[in-house]
Protein backbone atom coordinates (compact mmCIF):
# COMPACT_ATOMS: atom_id res chain seq x y z
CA UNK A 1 48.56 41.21 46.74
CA UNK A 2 51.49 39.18 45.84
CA UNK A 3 53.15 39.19 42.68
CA UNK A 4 53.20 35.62 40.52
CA UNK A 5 55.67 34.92 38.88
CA UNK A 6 55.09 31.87 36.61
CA UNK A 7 58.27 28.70 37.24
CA UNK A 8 58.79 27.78 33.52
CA UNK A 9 60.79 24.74 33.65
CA UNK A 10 63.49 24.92 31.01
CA UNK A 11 64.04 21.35 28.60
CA UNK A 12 67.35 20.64 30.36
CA UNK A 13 65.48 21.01 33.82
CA UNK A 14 62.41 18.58 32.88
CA UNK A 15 62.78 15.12 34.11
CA UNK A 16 63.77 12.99 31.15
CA UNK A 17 61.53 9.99 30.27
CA UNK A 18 62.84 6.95 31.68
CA UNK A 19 62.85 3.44 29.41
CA UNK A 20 61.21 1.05 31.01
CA UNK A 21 62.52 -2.22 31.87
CA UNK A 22 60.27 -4.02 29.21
CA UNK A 23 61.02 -1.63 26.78
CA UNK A 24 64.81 -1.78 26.53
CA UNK A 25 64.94 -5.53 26.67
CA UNK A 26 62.66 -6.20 24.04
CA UNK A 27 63.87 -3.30 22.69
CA UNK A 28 67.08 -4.67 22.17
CA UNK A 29 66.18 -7.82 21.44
CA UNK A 30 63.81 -7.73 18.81
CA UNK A 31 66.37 -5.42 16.73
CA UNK A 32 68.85 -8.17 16.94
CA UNK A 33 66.49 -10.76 16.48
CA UNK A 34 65.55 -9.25 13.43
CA UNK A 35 69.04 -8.21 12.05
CA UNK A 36 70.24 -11.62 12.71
CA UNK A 37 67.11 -13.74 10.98
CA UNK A 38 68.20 -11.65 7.77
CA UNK A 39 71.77 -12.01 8.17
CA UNK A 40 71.32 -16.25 8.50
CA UNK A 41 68.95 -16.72 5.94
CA UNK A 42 71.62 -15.30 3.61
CA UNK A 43 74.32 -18.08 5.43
CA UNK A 44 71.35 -20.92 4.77
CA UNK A 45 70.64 -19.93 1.33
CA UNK A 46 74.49 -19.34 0.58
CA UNK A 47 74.82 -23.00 1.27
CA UNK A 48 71.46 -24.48 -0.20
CA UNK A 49 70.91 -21.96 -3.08
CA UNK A 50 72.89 -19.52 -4.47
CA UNK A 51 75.72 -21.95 -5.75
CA UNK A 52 73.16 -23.33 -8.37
CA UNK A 53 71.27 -20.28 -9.03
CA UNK A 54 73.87 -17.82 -8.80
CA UNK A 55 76.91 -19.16 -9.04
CA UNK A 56 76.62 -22.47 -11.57
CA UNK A 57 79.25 -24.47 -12.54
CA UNK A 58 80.85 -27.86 -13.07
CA UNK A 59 82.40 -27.99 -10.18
CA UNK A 60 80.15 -27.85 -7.27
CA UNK A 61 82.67 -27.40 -4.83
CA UNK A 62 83.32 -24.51 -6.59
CA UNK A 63 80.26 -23.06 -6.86
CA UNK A 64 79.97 -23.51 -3.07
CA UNK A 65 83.14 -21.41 -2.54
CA UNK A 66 82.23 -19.05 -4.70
CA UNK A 67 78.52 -18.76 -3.27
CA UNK A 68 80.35 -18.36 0.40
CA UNK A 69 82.59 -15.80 -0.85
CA UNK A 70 79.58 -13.67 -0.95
CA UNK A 71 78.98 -14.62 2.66
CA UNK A 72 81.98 -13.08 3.91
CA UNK A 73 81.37 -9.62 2.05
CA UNK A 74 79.08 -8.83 5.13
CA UNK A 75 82.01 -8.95 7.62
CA UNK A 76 84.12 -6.73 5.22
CA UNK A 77 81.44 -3.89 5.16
CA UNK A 78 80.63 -4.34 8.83
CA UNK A 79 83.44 -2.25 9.93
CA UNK A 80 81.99 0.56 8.24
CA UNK A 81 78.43 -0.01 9.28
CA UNK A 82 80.28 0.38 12.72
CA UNK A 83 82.37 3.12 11.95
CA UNK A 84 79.37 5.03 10.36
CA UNK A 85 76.67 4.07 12.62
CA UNK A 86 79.28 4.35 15.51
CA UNK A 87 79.94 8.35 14.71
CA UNK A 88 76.62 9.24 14.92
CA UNK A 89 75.56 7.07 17.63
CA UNK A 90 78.42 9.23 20.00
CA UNK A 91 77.47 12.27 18.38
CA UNK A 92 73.68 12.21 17.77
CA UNK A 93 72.24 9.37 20.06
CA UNK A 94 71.78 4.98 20.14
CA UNK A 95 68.33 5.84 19.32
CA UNK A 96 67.93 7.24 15.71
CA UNK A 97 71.37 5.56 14.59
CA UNK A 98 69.65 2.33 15.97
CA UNK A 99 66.60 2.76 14.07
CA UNK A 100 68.49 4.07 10.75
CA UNK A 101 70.68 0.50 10.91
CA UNK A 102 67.97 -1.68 11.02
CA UNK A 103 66.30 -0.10 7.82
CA UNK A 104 69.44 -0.39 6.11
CA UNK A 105 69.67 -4.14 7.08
CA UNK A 106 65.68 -4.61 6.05
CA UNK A 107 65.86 -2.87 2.53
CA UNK A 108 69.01 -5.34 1.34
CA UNK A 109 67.69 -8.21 2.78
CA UNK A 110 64.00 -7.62 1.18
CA UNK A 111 65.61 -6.57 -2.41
CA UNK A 112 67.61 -10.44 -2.59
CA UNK A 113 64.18 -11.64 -2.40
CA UNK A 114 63.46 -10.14 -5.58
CA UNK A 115 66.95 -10.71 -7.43
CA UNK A 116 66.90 -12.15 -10.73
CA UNK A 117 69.28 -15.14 -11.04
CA UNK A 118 72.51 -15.71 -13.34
CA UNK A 119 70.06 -17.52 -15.89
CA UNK A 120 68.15 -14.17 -16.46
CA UNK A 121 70.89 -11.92 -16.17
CA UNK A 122 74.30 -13.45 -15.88
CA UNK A 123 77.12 -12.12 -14.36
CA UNK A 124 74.73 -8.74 -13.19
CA UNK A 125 72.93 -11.55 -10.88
CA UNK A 126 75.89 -11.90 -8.69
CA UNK A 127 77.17 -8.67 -8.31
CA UNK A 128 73.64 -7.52 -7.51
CA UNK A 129 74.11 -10.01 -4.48
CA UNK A 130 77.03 -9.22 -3.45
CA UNK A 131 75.86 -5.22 -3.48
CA UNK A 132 73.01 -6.53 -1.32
CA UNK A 133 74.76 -8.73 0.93
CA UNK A 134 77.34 -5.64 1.50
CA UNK A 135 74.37 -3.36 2.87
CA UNK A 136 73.07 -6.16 5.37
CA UNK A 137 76.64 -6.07 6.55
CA UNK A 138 76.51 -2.33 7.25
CA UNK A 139 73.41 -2.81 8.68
CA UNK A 140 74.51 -5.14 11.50
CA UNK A 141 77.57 -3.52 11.70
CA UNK A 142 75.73 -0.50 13.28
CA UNK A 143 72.94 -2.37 14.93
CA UNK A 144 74.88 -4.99 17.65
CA UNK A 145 76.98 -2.09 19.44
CA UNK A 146 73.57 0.28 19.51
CA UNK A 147 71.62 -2.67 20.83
CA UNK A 148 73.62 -3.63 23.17
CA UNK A 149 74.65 -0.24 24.62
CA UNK A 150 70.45 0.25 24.91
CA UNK A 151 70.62 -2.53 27.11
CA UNK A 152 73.70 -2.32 29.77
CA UNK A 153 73.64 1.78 29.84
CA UNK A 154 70.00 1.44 31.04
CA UNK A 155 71.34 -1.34 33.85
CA UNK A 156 72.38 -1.35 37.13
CA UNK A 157 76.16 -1.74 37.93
CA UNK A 158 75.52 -5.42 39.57
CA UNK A 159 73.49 -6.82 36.62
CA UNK A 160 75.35 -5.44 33.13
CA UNK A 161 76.21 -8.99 31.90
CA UNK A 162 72.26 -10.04 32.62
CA UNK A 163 71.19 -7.09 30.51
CA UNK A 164 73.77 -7.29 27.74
CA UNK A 165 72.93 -10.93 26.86
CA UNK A 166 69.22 -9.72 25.77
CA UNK A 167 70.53 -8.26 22.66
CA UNK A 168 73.06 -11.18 22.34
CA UNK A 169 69.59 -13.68 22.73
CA UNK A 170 69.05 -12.22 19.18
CA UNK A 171 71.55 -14.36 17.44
CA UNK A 172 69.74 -18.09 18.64
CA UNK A 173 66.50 -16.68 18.25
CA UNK A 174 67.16 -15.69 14.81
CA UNK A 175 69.07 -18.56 13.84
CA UNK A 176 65.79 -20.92 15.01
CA UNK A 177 63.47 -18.30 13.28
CA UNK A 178 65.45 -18.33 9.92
CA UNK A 179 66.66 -21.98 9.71
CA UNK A 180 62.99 -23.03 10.94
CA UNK A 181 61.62 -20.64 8.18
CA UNK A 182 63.86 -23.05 5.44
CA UNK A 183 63.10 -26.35 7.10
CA UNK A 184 59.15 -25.84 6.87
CA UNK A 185 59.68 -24.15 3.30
CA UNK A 186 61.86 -27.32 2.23
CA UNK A 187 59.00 -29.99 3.77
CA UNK A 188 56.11 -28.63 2.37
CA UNK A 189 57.09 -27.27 -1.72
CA UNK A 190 58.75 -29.49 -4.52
CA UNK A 191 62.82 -29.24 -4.76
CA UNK A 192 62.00 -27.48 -7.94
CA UNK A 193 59.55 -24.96 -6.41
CA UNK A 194 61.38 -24.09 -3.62
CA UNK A 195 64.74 -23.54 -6.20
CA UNK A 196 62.43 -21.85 -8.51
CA UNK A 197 60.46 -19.20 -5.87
CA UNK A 198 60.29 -20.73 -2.52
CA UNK A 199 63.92 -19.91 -1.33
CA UNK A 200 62.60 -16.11 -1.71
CA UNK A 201 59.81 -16.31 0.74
CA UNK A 202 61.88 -15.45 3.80
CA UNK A 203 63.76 -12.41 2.56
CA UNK A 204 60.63 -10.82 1.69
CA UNK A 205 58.87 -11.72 4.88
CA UNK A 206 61.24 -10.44 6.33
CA UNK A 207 60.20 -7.38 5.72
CA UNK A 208 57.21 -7.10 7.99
CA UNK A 209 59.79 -8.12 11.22
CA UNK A 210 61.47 -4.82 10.47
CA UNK A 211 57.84 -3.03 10.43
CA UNK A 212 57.57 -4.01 14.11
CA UNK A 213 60.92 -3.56 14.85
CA UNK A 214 60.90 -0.17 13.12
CA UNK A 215 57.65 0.81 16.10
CA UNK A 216 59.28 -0.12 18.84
CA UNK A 217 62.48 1.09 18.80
CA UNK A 218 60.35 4.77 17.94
CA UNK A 219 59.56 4.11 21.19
CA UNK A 220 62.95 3.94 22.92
CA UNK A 221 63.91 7.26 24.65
CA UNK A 222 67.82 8.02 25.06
CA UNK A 223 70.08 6.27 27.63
CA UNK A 224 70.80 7.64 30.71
CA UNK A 225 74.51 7.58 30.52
CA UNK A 226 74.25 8.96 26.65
CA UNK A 227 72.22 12.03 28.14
CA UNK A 228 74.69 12.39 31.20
CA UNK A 229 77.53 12.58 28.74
CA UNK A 230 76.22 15.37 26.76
CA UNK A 231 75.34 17.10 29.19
CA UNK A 232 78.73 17.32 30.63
CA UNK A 233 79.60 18.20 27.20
CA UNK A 234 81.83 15.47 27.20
CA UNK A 235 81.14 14.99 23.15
CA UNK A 236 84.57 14.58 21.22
CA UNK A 237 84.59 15.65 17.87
CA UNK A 238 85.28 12.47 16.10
CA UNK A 239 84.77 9.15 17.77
CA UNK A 240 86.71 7.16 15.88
CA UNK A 241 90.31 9.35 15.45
CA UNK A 242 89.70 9.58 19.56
CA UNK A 243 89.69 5.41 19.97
CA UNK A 244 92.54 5.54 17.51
CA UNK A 245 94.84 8.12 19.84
CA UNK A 246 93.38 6.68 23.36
CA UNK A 247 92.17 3.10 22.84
CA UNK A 248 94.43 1.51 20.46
CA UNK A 249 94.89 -1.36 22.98
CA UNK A 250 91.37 -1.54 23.75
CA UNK A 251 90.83 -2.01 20.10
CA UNK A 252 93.26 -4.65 19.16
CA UNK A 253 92.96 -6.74 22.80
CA UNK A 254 89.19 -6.82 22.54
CA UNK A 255 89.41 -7.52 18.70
CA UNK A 256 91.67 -10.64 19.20
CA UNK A 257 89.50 -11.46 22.35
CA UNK A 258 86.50 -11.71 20.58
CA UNK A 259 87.80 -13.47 17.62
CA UNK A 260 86.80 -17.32 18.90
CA UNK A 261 83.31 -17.15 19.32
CA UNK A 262 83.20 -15.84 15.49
CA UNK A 263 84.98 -18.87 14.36
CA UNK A 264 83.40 -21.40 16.62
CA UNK A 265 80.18 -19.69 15.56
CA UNK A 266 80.19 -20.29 11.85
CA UNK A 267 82.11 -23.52 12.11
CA UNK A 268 78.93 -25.01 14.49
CA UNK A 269 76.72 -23.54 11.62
CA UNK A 270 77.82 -22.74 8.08
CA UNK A 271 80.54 -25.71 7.53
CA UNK A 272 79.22 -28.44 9.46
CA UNK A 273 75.99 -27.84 7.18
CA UNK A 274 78.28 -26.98 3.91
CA UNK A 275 80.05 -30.64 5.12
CA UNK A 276 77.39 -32.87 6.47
CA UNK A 277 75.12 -32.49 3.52
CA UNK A 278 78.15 -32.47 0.72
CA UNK A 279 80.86 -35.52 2.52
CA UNK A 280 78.89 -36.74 5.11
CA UNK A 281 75.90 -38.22 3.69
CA UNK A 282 72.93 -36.12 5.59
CA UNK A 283 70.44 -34.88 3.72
CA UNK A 284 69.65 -30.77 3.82
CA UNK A 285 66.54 -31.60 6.16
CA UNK A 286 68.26 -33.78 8.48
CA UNK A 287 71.28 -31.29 8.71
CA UNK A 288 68.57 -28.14 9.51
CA UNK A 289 67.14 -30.16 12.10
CA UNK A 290 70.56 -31.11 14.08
CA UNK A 291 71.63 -27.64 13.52
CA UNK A 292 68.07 -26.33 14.74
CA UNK A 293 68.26 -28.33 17.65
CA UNK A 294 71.69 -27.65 18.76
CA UNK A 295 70.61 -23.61 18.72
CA UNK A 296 68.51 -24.47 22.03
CA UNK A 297 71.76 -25.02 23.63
CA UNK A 298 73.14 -22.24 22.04
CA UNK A 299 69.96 -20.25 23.70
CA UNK A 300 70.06 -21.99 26.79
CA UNK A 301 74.10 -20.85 28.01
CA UNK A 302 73.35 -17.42 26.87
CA UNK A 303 72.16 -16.33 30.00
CA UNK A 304 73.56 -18.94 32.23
CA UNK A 305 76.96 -17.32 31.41
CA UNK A 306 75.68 -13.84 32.23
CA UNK A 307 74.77 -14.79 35.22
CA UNK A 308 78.12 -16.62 36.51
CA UNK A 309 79.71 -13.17 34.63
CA UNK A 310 77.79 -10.96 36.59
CA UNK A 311 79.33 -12.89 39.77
CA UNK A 312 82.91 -13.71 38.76
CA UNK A 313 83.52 -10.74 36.19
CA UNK A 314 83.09 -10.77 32.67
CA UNK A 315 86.42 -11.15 31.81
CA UNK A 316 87.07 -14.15 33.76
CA UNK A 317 83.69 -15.62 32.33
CA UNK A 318 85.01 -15.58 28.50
CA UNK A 319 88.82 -16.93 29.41
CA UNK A 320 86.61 -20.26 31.15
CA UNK A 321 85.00 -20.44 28.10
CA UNK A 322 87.83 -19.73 25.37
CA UNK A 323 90.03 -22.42 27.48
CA UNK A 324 87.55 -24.94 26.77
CA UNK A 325 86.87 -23.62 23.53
CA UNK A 326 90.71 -24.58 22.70
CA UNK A 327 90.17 -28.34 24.50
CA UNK A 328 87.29 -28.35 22.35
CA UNK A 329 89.08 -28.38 18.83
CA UNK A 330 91.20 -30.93 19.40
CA UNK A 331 88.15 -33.25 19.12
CA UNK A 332 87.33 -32.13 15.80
CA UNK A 333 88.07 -34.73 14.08
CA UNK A 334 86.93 -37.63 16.00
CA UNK A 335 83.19 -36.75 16.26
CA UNK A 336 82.71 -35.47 12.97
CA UNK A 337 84.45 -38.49 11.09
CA UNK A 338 82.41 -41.21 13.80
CA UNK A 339 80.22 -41.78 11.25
CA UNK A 340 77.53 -42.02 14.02
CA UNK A 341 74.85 -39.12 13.68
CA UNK A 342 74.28 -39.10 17.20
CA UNK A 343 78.04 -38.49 17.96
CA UNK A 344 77.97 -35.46 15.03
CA UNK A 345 74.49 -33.93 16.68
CA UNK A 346 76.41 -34.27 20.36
CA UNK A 347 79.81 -32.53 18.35
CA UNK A 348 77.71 -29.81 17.22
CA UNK A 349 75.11 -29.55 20.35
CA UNK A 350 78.13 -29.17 22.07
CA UNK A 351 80.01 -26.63 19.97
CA UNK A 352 76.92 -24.51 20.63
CA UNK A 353 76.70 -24.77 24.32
CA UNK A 354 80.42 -23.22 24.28
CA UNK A 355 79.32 -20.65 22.06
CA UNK A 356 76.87 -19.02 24.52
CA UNK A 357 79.13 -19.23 27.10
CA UNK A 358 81.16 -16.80 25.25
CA UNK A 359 78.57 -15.07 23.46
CA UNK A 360 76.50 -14.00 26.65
CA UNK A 361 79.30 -11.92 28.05
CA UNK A 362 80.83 -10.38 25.29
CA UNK A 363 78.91 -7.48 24.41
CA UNK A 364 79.05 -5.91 28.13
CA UNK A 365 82.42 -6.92 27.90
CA UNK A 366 83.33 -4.66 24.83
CA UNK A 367 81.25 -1.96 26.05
CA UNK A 368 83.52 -1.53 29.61
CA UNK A 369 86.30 -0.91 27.41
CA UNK A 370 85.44 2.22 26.64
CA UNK A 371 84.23 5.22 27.98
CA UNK A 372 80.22 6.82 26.75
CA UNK A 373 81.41 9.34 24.24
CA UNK A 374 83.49 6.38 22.33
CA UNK A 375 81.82 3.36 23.18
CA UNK A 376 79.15 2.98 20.34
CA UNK A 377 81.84 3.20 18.00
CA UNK A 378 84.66 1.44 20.00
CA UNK A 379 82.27 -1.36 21.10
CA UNK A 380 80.74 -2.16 17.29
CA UNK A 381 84.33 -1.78 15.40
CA UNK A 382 86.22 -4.51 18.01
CA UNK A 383 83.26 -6.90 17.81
CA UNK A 384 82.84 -6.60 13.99
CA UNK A 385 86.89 -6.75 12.67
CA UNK A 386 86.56 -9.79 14.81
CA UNK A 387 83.94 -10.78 12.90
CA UNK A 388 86.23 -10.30 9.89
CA UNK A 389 88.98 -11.81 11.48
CA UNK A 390 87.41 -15.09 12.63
CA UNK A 391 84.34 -15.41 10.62
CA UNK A 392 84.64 -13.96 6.74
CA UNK A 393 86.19 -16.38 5.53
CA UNK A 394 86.02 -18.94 8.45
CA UNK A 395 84.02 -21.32 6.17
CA UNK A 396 86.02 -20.97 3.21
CA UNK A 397 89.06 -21.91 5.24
CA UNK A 398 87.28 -24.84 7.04
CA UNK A 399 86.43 -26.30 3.66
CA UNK A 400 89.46 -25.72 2.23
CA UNK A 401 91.53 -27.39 4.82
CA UNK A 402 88.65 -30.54 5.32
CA UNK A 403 89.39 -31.04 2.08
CA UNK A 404 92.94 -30.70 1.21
CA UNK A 405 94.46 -31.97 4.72
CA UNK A 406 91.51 -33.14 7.05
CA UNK A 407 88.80 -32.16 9.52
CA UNK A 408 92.19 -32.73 12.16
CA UNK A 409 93.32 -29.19 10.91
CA UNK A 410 90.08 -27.76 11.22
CA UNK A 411 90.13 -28.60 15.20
CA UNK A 412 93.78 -26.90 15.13
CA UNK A 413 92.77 -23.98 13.64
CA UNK A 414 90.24 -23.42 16.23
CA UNK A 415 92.37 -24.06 18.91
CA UNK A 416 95.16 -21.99 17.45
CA UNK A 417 92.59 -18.91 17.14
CA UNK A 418 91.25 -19.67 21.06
CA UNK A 419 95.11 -19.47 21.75
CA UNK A 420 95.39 -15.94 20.36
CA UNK A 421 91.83 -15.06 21.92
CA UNK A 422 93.13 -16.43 25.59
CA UNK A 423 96.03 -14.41 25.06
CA UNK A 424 94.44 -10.99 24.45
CA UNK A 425 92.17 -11.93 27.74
CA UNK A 426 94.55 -12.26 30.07
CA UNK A 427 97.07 -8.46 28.32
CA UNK A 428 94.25 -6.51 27.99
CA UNK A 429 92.95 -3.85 30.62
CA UNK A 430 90.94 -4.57 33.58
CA UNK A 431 89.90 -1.10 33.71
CA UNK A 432 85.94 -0.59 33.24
CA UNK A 433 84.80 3.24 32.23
CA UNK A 434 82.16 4.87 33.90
CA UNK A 435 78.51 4.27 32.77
């Protein structure tokens, strides 16, 4: 007789579960998607609600300020969410740090649905906002780099840009999903309803997105590159003091780099609807509906541009599309003050189409700046202190100078920041990291 001896496989010799395809697109997708339908209907309701029921006053400039203010606390606690979410996500894994984020971005937006107002409360009212709008910024700030790291580190070498711009399709399809969610809301209730309950409807709605985002991403196994890195016990001990020593460059070049497609972003969306409803005459529906409409071309170059990045490099992709950015603002001026609403929806349609040339290729482009063990966290803080750089108080700014100078200086100060942004393009390293 021969002897048997049983072949127990060990866990580190068992073939790991692979993602499928399906999976980690919609995977990555339908996180963003979510995150960003919570993080605009706080921009549309910043603009169309909260001055008056939050922030009233004589002045309704002021109010508007004041209400956008609150807007940019999201970008401000973003770092953070990226810093946090980014340790653990180097340390522990993209998957439960992924799934962690996008309750944290759920539970604030579902509690503003339920907010008293300043006339119940007073001053509480607003700093129960602004406490709220600082966790949804935490919240994204950990969910873009985990999203989109689900997405390239599970693709093939020749098709990272095509991959990475799933997660990035997240930002239109929210946009549509939130600002479509107002427009029907605003054509079938009252002016008084919808100020009195109907502006709440989507926050708490919300809520049942992040059920079925919640299931699927329980469903998402580990990367392969994550699970490569440890391991090789390449782990380093903390993520973020290591991009600090090693990556400084990385950090500032591809902070600066990213900055323009944050400002064009919010310029396209939250001040051309603060401005065409307040100066230019438009009414809120008929300002939805251009903005609405010029998110399908927003959509629409998303993956075009990851496409022609996948070809020419994604690097060469974004300076294309900062250069025009830069061309772009100097026409400002002209389209919005036509007077001609099909020259402002063009302006704006066209603003948009620029943005997803940038937007398609960024997030693979962050990602090959860093190696696996730092590139949750190195990845998420570059894309969100540009957030804070070109977006937190982008609108503000935009207002500020549209009315104080003219909507001239708003073109130049979007062609100044595509200056800086082509600049840190063309310095920063060509080197990509293994995946």
């Amino acid at each position: 007789m021969h002897d048997f001896k049983p072949n127990y496989l060990t866990m580190k010799d068992q073939p790991a579960k692979i993602n499928s395809l399906k999976h980690v697109l919609f995977g990555s997708l339908i996180g963003t998607t979510i995150e960003f339908f919570d993080f605009y209907i706080y921009a549309n309701a910043a603009v169309l609600v909260f001055p008056q029921l939050f922030f009233p006053g004589a002045d309704s400039t002021n109010s508007t300020l004041e209400s956008l203010a609150t807007f940019s606390i999201a970008f401000l606690s973003r770092p953070i969410g990226s810093a946090v979410f980014g340790h653990y996500g180097d340390k522990v894994g993209r998957k439960v740090t992924l799934v962690v984020a996008l309750l944290t971005m759920g539970i604030s937006t579902v509690s503003i649905g339920f907010l008293p107002t300043y006339a119940s409360i007073g001053i509480l009212a607003p700093i129960l906002l602004m406490l709220c709008r600082f966790g949804q910024g935490v919240g994204l700030g950990g969910e873009w780099g985990g999203a989109v790291l689900l997405a390239i580190e599970n693709a093939p070498p020749n098709k990272r840009a095509w991959y990475g711009m799933f997660p990035q399709l997240g930002a239109p399809i929210g946009l549509l999903l939130s600002g479509g969610t107002f427009l029907l809301l605003t054509d079938n209730m009252s002016a008084e309803d919808f100020m009195d309950y109907g502006w709440r409807i989507p926050f708490i709605a919300s809520s049942l997105l992040v059920i079925v985002g919640f299931y699927i991403r329980l469903k998402i196994t580990e990367t392969p590159a994550f699970e490569n890195s440890k391991q090789e016990q390449k782990e380093v001990k903390v993520p973020f003091f290591t991009l600090l020593k090693s990556y400084k460059n990385q950090l500032i070049f591809g902070t600066f780099a990213a900055i323009t497609t944050f400002l064009v972003f919010y310029l396209m969306t939250v001040f051309t609807l603060s401005w065409a409803t307040s100066d230019l005459g438009f009414t809120k529906r008929d300002a939805l509906l251009i903005q609405l409409f010029s998110v399908l071309f927003f959509a629409f170059f998303i993956p075009i541009s990851a496409v022609v990045a996948d070809k020419i490099g994604r690097r060469k992709m974004l300076i294309a599309a900062t250069t025009a950015i830069a061309i772009f603002g100097f026409f400002f001026s002209y389209f919005l003050n036509s007077g001609s609403t099909v020259l402002v929806t063009a302006f704006i349609c066209i603003g948009m189409a620029l943005m997803g040339f940038t937007y398609g290729p960024l997030g693979t482009f962050l990602s090959e700046l860093f190696p696996t063990t730092v590139r949750y966290s190195g990845a998420s803080l570059t894309f969100n202190m540009a957030g804070i750089l070109g977006a937190a108080f982008a609108p503000m700014i935009a207002i500020w100078l549209a009315t104080h100078y003219s909507l001239t200086y708003v073109g130049f100060y979007l062609t100044i920041a595509a200056c800086v942004s082509l600049i840190s393009l063309l310095v920063i390293s060509k080197k990509e990291h293994k995946f």
